[in-house]
Protein backbone atom coordinates (compact mmCIF):
# COMPACT_ATOMS: atom_id res chain seq x y z
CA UNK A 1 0.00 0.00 0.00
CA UNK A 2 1.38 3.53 -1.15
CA UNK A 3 0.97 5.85 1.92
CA UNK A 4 2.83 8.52 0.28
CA UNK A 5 0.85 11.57 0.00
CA UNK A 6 3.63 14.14 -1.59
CA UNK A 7 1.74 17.05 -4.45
CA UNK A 8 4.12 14.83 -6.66
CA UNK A 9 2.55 11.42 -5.90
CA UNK A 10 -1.41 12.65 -5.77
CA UNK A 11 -0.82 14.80 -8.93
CA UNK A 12 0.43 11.82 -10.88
CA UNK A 13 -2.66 9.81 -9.28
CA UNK A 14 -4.95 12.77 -10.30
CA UNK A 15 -4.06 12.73 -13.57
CA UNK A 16 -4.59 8.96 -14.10
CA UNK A 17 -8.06 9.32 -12.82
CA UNK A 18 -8.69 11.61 -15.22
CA UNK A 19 -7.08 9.95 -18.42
CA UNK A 20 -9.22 7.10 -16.89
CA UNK A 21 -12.41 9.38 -17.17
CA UNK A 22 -11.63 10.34 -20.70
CA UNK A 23 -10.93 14.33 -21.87
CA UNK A 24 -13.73 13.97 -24.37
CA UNK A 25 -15.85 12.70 -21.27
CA UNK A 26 -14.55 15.59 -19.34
CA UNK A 27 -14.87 18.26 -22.17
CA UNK A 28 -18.71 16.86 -22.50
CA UNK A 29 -19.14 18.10 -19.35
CA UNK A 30 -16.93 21.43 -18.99
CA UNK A 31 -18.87 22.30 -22.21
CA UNK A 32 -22.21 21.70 -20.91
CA UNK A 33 -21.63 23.87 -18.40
CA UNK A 34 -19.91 22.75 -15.14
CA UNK A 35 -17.40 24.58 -13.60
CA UNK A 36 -13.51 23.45 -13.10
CA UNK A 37 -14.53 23.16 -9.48
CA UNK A 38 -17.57 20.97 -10.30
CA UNK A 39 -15.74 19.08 -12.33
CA UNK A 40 -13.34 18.74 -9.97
CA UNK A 41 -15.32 17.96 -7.20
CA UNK A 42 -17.24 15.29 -9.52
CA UNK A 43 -14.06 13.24 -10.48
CA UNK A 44 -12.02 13.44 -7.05
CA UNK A 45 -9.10 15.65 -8.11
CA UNK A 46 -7.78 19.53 -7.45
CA UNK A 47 -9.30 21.96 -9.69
CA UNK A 48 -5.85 22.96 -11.10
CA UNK A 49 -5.64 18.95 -11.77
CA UNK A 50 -8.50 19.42 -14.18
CA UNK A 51 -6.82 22.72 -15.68
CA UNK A 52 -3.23 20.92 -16.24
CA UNK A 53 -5.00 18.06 -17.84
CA UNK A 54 -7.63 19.66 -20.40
CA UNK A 55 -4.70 21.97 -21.39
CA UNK A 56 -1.99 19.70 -22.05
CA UNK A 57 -0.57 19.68 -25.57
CA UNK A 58 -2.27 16.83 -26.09
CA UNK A 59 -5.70 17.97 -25.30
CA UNK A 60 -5.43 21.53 -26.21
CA UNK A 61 -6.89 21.58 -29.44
CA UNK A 62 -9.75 19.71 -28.44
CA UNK A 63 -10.27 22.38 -25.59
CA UNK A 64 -10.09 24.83 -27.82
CA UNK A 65 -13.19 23.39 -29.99
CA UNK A 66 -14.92 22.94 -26.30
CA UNK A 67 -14.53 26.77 -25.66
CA UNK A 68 -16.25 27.18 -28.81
CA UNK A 69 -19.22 25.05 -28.33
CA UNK A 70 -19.58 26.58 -24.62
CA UNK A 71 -19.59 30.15 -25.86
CA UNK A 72 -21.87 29.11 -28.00
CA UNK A 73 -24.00 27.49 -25.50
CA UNK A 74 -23.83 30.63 -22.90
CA UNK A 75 -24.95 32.86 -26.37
CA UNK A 76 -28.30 30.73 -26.23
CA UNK A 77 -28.59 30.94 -22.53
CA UNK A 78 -28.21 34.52 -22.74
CA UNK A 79 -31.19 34.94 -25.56
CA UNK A 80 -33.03 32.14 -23.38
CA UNK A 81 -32.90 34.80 -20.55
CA UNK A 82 -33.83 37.63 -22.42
CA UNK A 83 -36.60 35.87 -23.51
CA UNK A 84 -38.34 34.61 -20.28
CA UNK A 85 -40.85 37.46 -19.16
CA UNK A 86 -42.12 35.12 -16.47
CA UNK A 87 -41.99 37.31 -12.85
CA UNK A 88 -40.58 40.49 -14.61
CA UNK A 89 -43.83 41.96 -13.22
CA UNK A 90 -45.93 41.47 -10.25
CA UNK A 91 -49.31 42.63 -8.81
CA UNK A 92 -49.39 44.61 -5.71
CA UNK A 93 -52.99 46.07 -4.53
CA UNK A 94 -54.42 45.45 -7.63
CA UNK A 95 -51.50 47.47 -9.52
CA UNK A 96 -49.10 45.31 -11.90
CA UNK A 97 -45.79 46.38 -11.09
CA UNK A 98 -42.30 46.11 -12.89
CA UNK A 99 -40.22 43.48 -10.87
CA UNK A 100 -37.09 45.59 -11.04
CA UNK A 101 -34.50 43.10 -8.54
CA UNK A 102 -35.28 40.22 -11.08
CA UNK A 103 -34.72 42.39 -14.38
CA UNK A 104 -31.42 43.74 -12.78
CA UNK A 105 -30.38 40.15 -12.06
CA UNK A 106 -31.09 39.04 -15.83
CA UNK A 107 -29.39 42.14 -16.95
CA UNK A 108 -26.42 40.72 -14.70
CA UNK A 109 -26.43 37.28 -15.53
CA UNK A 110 -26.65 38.11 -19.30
CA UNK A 111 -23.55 40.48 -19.08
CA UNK A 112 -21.71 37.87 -17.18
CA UNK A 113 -22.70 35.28 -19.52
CA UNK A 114 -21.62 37.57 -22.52
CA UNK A 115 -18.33 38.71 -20.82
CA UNK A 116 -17.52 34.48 -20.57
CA UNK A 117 -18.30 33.34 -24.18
CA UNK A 118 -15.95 36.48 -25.38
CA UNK A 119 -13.48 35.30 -23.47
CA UNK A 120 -13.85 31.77 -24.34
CA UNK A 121 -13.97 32.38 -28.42
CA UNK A 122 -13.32 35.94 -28.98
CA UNK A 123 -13.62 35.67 -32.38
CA UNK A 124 -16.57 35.49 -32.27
CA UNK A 125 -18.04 37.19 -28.94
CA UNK A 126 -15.34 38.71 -28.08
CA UNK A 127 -15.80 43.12 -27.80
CA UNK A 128 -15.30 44.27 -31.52
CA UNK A 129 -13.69 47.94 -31.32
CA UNK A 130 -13.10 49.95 -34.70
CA UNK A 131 -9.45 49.91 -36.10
CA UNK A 132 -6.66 51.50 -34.35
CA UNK A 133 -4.90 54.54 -35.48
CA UNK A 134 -1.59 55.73 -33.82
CA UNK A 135 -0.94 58.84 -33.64
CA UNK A 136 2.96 60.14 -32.28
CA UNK A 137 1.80 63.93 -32.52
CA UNK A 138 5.80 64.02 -30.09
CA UNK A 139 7.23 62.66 -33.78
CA UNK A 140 4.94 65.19 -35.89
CA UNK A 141 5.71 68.48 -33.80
CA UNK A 142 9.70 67.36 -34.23
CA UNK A 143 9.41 66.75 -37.91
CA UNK A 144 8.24 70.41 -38.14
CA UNK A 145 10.81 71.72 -35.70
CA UNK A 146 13.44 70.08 -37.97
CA UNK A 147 11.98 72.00 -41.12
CA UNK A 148 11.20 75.32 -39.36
CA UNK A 149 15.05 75.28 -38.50
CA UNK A 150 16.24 74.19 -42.05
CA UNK A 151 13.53 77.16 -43.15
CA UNK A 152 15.58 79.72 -40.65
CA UNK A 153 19.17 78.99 -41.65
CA UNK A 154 18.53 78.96 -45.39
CA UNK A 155 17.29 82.90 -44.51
CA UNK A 156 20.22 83.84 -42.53
């Protein structure tokens, strides 16, 4: 029996209970929407256990098609929460009223949804900004310093 419990010894076991789970297993679920820490918790290993493994050389392109498909997924759950008007309003003395805590907790949940699926495929969710211009007015006003000189001491 192996009573040694060094980070080397249970991250070597860690691993093996994970290539025994399978990354496409594991992907499956990451993509469907559990957490490192659920997944984690669900398979009996450290959450940077998971992190090592699904972004190993070896798995890394296969990760990168899961980020995909779960920014995708948090897209839909984002129009699935815009969608849902149930308890945006309720009726107090008679008088429908706008249920403004829920609405504010959509609004939040869909930002946070949106922020995550840009940073999992920001090629597609990712912020768009227009192009970038540089601008070194420092280099402009010494390019006309330069000439203003050459201008005075072709007068004198």
């Amino acid at each position: 029996m192996n009573t040694d419990l060094s980070p080397a010894t249970e991250s070597g076991s860690a691993m093996a209970r994970l290539e025994a789970v399978g990354v496409d297993a594991l992907l499956t679920e990451w993509a469907g929407g559990l957490t490192f820490q659920q997944l984690a918790d669900a398979h009996h290993v450290g959450k940077s256990s998971i992190q090592r493994f699904l972004n190993s050389p070896e798995n890394k392109e296969r990760f990168a098609e899961a980020k995909r498909l779960r920014a995708a997924a948090l897209a839909d759950e984002c129009q699935a929460i815009a969608d849902a008007e149930d308890k945006d309003s309720y009726v107090d003395d008679g008088t429908t009223r706008p249920n403004t805590v829920k609405v504010q907790r959509d609004k939040l949940r869909i930002e946070t949804r949106k922020w995550y699926a840009g940073m999992l495929d920001p090629a597609n969710f990712g912020e768009r900004g227009g192009p970038s211009i540089n601008i070194s007015i420092g280099q402009a006003h010494l390019d006309v310093m330069k000439s203003m000189k050459r201008a005075d001491d072709g007068r004198q």
